[in-house]
Protein backbone atom coordinates (compact mmCIF):
# COMPACT_ATOMS: atom_id res chain seq x y z
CA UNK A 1 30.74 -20.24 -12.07
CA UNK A 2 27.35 -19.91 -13.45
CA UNK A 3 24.52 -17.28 -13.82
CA UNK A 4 20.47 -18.29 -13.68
CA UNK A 5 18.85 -15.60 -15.62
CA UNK A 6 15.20 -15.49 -14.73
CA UNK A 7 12.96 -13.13 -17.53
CA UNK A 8 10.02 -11.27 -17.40
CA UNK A 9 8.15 -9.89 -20.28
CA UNK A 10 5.03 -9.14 -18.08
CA UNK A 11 3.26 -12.26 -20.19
CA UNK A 12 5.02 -15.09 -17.71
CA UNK A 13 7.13 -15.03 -14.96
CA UNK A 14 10.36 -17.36 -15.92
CA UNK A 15 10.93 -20.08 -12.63
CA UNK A 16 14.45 -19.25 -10.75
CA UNK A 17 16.22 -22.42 -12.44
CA UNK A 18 14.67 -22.51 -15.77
CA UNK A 19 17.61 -20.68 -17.71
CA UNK A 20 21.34 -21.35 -16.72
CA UNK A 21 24.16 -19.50 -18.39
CA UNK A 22 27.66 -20.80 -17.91
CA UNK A 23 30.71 -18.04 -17.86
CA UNK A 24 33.27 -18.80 -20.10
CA UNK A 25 36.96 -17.21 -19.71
CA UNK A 26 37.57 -13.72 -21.08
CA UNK A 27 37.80 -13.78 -24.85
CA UNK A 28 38.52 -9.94 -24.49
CA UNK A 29 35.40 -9.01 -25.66
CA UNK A 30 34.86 -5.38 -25.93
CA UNK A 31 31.26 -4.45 -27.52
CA UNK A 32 27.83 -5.21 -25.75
CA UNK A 33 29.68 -5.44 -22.33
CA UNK A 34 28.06 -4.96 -18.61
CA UNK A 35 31.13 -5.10 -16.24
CA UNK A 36 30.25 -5.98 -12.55
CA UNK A 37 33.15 -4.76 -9.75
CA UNK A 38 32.16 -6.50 -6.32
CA UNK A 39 35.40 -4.88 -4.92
CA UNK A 40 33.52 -1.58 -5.21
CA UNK A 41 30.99 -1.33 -2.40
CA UNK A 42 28.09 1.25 -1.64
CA UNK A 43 24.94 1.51 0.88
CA UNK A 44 23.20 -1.97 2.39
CA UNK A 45 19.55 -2.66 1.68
CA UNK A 46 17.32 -3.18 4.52
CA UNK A 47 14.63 -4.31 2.45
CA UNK A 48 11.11 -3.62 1.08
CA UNK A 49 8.09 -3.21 1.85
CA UNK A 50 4.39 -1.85 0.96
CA UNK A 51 1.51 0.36 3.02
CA UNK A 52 -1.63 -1.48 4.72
CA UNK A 53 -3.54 1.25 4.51
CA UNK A 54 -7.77 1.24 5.43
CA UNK A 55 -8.62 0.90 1.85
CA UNK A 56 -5.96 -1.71 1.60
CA UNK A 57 -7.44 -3.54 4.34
CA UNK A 58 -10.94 -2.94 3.26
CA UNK A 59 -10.45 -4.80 -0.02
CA UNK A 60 -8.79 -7.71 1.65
CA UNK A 61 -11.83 -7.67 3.71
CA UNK A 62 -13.61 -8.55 0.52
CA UNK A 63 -11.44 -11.45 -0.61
CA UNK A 64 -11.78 -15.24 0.40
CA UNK A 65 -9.52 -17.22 2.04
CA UNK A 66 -7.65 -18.58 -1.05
CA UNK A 67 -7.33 -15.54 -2.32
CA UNK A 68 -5.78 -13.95 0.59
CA UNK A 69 -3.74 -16.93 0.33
CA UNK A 70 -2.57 -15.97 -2.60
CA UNK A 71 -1.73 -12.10 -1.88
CA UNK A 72 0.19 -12.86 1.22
CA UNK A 73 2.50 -15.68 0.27
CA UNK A 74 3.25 -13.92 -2.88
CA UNK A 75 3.76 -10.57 -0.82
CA UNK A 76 5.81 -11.65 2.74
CA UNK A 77 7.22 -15.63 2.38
CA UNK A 78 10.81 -15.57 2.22
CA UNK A 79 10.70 -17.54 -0.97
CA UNK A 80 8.37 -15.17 -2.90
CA UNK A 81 8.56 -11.19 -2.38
CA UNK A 82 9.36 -11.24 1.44
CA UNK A 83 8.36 -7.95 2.32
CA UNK A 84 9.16 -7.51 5.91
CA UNK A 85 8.55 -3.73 6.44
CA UNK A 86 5.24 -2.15 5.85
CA UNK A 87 3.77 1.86 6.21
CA UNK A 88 0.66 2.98 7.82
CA UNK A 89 -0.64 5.88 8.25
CA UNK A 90 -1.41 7.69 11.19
CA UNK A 91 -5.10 7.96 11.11
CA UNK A 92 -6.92 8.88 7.11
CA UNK A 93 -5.12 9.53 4.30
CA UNK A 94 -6.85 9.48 0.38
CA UNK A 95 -6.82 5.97 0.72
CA UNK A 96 -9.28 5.41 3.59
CA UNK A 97 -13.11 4.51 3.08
CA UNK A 98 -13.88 7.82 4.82
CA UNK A 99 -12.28 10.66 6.80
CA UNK A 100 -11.47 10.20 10.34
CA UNK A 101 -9.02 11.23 13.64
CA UNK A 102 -8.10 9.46 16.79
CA UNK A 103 -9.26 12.23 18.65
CA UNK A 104 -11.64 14.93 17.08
CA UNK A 105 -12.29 16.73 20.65
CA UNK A 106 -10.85 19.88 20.82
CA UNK A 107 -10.33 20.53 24.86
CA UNK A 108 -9.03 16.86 24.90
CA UNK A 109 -5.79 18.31 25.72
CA UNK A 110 -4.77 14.60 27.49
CA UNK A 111 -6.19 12.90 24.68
CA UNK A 112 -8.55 10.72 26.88
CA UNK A 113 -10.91 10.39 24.09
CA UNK A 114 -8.48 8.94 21.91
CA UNK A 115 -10.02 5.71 19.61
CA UNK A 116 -8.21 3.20 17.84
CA UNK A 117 -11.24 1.69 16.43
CA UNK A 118 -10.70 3.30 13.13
CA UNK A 119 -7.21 1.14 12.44
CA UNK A 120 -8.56 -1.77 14.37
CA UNK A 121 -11.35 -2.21 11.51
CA UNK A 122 -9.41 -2.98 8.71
CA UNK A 123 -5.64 -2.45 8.85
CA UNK A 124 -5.62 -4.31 11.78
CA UNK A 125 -7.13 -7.64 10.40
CA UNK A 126 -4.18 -7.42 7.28
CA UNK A 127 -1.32 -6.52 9.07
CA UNK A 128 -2.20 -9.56 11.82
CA UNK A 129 -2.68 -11.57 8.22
CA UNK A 130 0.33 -10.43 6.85
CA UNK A 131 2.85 -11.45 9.66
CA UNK A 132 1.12 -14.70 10.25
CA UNK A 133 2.15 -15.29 7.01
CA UNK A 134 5.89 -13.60 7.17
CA UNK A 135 5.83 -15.95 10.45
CA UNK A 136 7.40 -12.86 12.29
CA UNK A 137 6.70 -9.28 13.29
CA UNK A 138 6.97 -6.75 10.33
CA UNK A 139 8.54 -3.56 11.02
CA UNK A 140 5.84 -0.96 10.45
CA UNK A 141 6.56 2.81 9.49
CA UNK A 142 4.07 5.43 10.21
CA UNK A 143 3.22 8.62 8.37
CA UNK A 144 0.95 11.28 9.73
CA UNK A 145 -1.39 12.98 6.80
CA UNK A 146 -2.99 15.66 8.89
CA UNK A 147 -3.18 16.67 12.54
CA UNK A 148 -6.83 16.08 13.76
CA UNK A 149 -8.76 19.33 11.94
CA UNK A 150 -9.14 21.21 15.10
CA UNK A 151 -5.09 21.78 15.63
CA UNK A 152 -5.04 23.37 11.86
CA UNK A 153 -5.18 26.75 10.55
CA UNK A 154 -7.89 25.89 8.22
CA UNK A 155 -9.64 23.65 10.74
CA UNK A 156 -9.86 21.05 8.49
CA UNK A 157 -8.33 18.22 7.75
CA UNK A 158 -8.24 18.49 3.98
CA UNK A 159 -6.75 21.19 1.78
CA UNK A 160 -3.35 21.19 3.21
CA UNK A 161 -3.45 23.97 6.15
CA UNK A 162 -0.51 24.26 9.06
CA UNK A 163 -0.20 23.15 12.31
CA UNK A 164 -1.10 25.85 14.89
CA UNK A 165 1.55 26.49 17.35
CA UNK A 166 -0.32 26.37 20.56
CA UNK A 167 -0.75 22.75 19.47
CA UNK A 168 2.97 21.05 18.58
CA UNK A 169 3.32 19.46 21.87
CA UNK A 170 -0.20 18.14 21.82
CA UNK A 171 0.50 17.08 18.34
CA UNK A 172 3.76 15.24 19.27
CA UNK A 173 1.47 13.16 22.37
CA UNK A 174 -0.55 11.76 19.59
CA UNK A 175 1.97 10.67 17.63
CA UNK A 176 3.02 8.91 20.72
CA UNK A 177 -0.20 7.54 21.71
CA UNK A 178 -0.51 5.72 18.43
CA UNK A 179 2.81 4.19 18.34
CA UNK A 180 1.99 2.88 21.95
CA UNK A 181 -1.24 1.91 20.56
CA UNK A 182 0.40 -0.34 17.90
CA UNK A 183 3.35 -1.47 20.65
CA UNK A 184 0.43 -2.61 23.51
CA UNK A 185 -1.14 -4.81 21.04
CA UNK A 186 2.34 -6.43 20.26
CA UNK A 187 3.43 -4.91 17.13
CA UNK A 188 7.06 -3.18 16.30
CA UNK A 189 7.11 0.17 15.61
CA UNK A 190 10.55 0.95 13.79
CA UNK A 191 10.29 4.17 12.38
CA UNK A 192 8.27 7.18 11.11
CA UNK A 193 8.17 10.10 8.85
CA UNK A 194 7.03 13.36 10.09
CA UNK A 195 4.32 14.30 7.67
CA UNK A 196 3.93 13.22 4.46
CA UNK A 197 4.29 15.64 1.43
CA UNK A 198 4.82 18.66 3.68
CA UNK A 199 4.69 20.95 0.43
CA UNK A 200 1.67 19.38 -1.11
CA UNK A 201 -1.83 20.76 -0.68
CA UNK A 202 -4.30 18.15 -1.33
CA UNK A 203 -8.14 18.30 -1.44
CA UNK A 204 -7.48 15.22 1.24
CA UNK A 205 -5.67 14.21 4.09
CA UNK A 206 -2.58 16.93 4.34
CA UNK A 207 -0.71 19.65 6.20
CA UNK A 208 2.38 22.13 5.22
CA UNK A 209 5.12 22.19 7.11
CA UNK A 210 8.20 24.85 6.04
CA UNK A 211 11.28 23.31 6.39
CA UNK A 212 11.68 25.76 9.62
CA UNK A 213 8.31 24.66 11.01
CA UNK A 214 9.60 20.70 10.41
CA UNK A 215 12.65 21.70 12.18
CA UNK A 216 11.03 23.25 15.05
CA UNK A 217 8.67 20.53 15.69
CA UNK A 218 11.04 17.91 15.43
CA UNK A 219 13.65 19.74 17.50
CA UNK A 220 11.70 21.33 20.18
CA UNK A 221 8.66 19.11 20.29
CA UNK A 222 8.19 15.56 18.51
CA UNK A 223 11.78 14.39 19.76
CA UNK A 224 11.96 15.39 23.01
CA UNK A 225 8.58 13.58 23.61
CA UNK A 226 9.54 10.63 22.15
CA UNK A 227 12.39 10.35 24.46
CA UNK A 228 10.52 10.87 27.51
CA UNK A 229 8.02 8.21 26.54
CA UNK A 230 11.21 5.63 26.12
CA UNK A 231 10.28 5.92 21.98
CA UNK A 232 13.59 7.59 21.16
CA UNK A 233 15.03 4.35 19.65
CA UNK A 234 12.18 4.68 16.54
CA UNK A 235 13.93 6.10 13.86
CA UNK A 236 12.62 9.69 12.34
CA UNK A 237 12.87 10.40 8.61
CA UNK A 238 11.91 14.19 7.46
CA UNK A 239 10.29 15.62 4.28
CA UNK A 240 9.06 12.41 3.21
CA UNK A 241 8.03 13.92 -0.53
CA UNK A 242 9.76 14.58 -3.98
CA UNK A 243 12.79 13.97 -5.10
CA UNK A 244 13.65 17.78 -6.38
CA UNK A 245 13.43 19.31 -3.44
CA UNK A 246 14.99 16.76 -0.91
CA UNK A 247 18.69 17.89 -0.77
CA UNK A 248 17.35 21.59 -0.35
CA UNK A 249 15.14 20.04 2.73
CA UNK A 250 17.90 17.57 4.37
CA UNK A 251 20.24 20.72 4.18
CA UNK A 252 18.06 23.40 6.55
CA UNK A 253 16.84 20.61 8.65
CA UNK A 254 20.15 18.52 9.81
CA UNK A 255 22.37 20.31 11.57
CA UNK A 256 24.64 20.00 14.84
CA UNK A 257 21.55 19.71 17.31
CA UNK A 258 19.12 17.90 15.05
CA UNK A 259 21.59 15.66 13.73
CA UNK A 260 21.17 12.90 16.20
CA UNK A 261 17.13 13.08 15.63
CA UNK A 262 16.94 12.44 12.00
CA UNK A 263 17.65 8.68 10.99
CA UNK A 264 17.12 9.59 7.36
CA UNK A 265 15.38 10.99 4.63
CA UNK A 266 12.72 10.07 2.69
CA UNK A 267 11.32 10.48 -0.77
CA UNK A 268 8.84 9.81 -3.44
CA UNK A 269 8.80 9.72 -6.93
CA UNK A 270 6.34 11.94 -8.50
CA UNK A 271 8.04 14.86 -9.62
CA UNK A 272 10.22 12.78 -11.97
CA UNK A 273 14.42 10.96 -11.67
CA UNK A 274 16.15 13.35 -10.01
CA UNK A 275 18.84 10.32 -8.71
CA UNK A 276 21.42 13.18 -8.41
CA UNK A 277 19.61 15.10 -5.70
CA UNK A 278 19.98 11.44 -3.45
CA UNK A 279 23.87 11.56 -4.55
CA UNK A 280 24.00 15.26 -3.30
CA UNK A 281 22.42 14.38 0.40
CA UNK A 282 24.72 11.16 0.06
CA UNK A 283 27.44 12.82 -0.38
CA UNK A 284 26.67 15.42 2.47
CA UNK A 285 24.84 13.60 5.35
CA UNK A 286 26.97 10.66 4.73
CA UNK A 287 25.69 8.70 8.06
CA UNK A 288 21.56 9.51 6.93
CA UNK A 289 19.43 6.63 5.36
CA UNK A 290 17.57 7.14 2.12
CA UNK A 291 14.18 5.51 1.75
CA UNK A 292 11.50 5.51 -0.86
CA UNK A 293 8.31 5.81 1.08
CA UNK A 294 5.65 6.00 -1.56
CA UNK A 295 5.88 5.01 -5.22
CA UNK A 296 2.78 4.24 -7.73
CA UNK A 297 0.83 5.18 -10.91
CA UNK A 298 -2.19 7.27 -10.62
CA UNK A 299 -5.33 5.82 -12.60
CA UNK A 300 -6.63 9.34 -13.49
CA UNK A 301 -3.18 10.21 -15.56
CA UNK A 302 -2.11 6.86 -17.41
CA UNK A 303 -3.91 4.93 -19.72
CA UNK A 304 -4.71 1.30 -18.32
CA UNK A 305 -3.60 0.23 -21.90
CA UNK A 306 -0.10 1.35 -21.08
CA UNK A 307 0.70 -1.06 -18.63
CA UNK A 308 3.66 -3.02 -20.00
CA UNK A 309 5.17 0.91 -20.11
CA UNK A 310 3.95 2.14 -16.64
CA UNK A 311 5.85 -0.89 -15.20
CA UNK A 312 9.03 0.30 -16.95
CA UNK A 313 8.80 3.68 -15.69
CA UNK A 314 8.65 2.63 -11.87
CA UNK A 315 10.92 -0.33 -12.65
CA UNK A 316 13.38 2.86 -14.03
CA UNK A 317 12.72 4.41 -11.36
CA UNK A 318 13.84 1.91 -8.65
CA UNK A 319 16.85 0.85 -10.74
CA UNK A 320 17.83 4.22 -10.39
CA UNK A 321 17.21 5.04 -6.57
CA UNK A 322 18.82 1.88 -5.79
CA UNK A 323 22.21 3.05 -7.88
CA UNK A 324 22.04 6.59 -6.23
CA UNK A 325 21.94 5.62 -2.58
CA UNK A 326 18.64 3.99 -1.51
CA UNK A 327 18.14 2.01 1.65
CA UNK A 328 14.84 0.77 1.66
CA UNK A 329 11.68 0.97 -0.43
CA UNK A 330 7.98 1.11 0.89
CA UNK A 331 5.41 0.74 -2.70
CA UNK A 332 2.24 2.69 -2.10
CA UNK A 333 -1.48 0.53 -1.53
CA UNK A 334 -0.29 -3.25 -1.90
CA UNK A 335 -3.75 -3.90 -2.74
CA UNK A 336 -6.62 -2.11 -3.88
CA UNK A 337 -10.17 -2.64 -5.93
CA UNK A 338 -10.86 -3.00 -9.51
CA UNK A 339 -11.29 0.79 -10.06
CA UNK A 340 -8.13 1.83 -7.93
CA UNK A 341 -9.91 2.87 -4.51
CA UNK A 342 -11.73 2.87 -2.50
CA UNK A 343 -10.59 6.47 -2.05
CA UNK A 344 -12.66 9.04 -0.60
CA UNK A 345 -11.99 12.17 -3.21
CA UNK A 346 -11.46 9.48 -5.57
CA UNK A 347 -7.64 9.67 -6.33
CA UNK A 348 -7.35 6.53 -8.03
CA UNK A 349 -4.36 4.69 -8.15
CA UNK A 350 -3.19 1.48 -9.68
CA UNK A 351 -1.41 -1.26 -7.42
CA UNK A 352 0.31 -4.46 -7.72
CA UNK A 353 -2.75 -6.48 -6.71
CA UNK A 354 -5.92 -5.44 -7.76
CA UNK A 355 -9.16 -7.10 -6.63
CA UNK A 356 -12.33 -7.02 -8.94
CA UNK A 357 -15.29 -7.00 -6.10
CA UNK A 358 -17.94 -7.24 -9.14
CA UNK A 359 -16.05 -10.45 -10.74
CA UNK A 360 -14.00 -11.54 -7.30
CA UNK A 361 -11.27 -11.68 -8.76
CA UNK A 362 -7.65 -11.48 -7.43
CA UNK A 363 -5.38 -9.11 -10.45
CA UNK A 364 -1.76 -9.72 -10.40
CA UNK A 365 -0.85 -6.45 -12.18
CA UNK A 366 2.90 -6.59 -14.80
CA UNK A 367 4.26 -4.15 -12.16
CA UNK A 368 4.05 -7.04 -9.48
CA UNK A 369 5.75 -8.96 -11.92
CA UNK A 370 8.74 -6.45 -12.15
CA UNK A 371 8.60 -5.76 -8.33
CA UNK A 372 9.09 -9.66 -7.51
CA UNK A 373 12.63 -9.41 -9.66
CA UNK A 374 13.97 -6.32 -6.77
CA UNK A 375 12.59 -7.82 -3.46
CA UNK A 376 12.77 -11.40 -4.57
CA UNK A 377 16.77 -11.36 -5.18
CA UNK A 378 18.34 -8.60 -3.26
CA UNK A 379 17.89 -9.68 0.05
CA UNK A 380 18.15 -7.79 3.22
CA UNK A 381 21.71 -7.12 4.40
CA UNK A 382 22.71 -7.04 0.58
CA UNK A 383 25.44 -4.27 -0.29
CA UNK A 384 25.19 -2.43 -3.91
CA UNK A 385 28.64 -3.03 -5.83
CA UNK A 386 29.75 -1.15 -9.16
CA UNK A 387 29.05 -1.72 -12.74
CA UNK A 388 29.76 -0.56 -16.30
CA UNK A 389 27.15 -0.77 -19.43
CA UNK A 390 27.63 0.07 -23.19
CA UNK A 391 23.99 1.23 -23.73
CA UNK A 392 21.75 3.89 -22.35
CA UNK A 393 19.22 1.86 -23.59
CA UNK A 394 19.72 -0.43 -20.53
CA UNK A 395 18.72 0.14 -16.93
CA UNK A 396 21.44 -1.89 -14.62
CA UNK A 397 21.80 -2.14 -11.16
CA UNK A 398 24.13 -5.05 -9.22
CA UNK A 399 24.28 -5.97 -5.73
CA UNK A 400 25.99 -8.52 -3.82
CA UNK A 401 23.58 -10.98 -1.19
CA UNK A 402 24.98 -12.19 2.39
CA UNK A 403 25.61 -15.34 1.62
CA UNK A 404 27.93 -13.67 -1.53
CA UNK A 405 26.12 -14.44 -4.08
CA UNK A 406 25.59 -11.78 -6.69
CA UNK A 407 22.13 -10.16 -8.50
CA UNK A 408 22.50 -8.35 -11.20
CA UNK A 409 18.77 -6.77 -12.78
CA UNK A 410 18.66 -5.33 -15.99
CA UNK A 411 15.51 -3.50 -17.82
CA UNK A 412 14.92 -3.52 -21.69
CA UNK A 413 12.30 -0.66 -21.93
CA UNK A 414 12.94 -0.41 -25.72
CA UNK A 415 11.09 -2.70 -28.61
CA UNK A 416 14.04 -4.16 -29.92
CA UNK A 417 15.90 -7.13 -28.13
CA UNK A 418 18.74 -5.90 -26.92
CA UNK A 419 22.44 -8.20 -26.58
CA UNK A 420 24.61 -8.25 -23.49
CA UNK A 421 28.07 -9.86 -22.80
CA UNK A 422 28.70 -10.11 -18.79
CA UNK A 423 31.84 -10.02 -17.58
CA UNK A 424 32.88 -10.60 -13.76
CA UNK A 425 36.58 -11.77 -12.41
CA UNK A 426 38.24 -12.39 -15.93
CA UNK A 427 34.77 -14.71 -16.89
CA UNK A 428 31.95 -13.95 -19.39
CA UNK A 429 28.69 -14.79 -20.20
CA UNK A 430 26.48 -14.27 -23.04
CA UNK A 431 22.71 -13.46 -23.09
CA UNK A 432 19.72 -11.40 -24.54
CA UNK A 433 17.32 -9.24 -22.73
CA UNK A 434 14.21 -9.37 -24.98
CA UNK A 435 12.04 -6.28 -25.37
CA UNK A 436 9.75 -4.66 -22.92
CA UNK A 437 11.21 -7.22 -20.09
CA UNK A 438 12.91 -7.21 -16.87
CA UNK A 439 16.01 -9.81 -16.54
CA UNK A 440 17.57 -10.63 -13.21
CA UNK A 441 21.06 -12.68 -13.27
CA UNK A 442 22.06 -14.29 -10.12
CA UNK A 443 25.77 -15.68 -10.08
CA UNK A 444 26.67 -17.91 -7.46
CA UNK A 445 30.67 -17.50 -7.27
């Protein structure tokens, strides 16, 4: 038995066979120790994923061909990243080059206006890109931002503002229009989210929805339409915002009627860990899925000098979601320019790819770097199994892969190298996870 430890520091990427670590039999070691316990199983991992979303698409628009090369093998070949899920949104969000709905006539009751020409532009072109490159169809998630402006309270789509009433079931046809839009050209639609941050009002794209008004449009509206347009297989995730709020959400939302509607939960990371609140809707809706639909760094908040850090915190960040119950995770923009846009209020944001349209250049940002050690070596169908460590100063998580091989990732976020001594079935093995780096082990029993 052997382990291949491949090393990142964000300065170079370590090749998968470059470092081999043989175990050696128990010398009943007890300091430094990370214990892995394959006979304890948890949730499966479906896999990961990133949005295409217009600004995305816009900046691939920019690129050339070899540099679109580039972004897509890295991103969605099964030897590299292999994303095979990505999120879209349901018409603009921030991240669009400007502000537009499917339908923006107000007596269109039967939607007969409705235009797809806004998605066909530039998510469109990627998303065709992208599975040409996965060499099959990627399972796309969509997220509404706001109902077109004239079915809101404020008449607008911006500045948060509620759906009116008198317009749920019209609402709930849209949604269903655009997933048939995707389906007629030939794309699979697998899942969606109901509205995304339903407590946040933004000066862009957004729209509140109370737990009771999520419940009632879910129960009484945007389910039963999905059914009777055959679309009741697509899996529905509610509140699809921060962590610190989602077991209060999940809890006046599923109940004996709606339990059947919701596939899952998901969440984002903004408001800080809170991996206890996904234990506590683990522990409770047992049969739900938990998926991390949005995760980035905003541009405006950190400084661009702090990017060896900023990778640590999201790499933290996924460590811990995966060890509290996560089934999938969707990263925010997987590409954007050199400034972190376009964005049309100019909510910058930084992304694993970013592409310098004064230079033309193609970025390959440290947090790319970290992201490749998650959806590089936990593969789809893998099942999270128990571990010990001696060290807060470690971030661990294990899993083991179908074909029983097993990934262990560890994160050093500290400035000091810091020693480990695995142990797994009565073996050992010996290695150091140098400072500021990201280490994944992969044992092959």
């Amino acid at each position: 038995m052997d382990m291949h430890l491949v090393q990142s520091d964000g300065k170079e990427l370590l090749r998968y066979t470059d470092i081999n670590i043989p175990f050696v039999d128990d010398t009943g070691v007890e300091n430094e120790v990370i214990n892995l316990y394959p006979c304890m199983e948890y949730q499966r991992m479906e896999g990961f994923g990133g949005a295409i979303t217009d600004s995305a698409g816009y900046v691939f628009a920019q690129m050339n061909e070899e540099q679109k090369d580039i972004l897509l093998t890295n991103y969605f070949k099964e030897e590299n990243m292999n994303y095979q899920m990505v999120r879209i949104p349901i018409d603009s969000c921030d991240f669009a080059t400007h502000i537009y709905s499917a339908v923006i006539d107000k007596d269109d009751s039967k939607l007969h206006s409705f235009s797809f020409a806004d998605t066909e532009r530039y998510i469109i072109p990627m998303l065709n890109a992208a599975e040409k490159k996965a060499g099959k169809k990627l399972k796309i998630m969509l997220s509404a931002w706001s109902p077109p402006a004239f079915m809101k309270t404020n008449e607008s789509r911006l500045n948060g503002g509620a759906l009116k009433p008198e317009y749920r079931q019209t609402w709930a046809e849209y949604i269903c229009r655009y997933i048939k839009e995707f389906r007629n050209r030939g794309y699979l639609i697998s899942r969606l989210t109901i509205q995304n941050e339903p407590k946040a009002v933004q000066p862009w794209d957004s729209c509140v929805y109370s737990a009771k008004e999520e419940k009632v449009f879910l129960q009484d509206f945007l389910y039963p339409t999905l059914k009777r347009h055959g679309l009741d297989h697509i899996e529905i995730f509610i509140w699809d915002h921060n962590k610190e709020r989602v077991f209060e959400r999940a809890s006046e939302i599923i109940d004996n009627e709606t339990n059947n509607m919701v596939a899952g939960i998901a969440f984002h990371w903004y408001s800080g860990d809170h991996f206890e609140a996904l234990n506590l809707v683990r522990e409770k809706f047992t049969d739900k899925k938990l998926i991390l639909s949005e995760s980035c760094l905003e541009f405006n908040k950190y400084d661009p000098a702090m990017e060896n850090q900023n990778a640590a915190r999201l790499a933290h960040d996924m460590i811990g979601n995966l060890n509290h119950g996560m089934n999938a995770f969707y990263d925010w923009n997987i590409l954007l320019n050199q400034l972190g846009g376009p964005n049309h209020v100019n909510n910058y944001c930084d992304a694993p790819y970013l592409y310098d349209e004064v230079k033309k250049e193609l970025v390959s940002r440290m947090i790319q770097r970290y992201y490749w050690h998650f959806a590089h070596f936990i593969k789809t169908g893998a099942v999270r199994i128990a571990y010990t460590k001696y060290t807060s100063k470690l971030d661990v998580t294990a899993w083991r892969n179908p074909d029983n091989s097993i990934v262990i990732i560890v994160l050093n976020s500290t400035d000091q190298p810091i020693p480990c001594v695995l142990r797994l079935n009565g073996k050992m093995a010996e290695f150091v996870i140098q400072s500021n780096a990201i280490a994944s082990g992969i044992i092959h029993l």
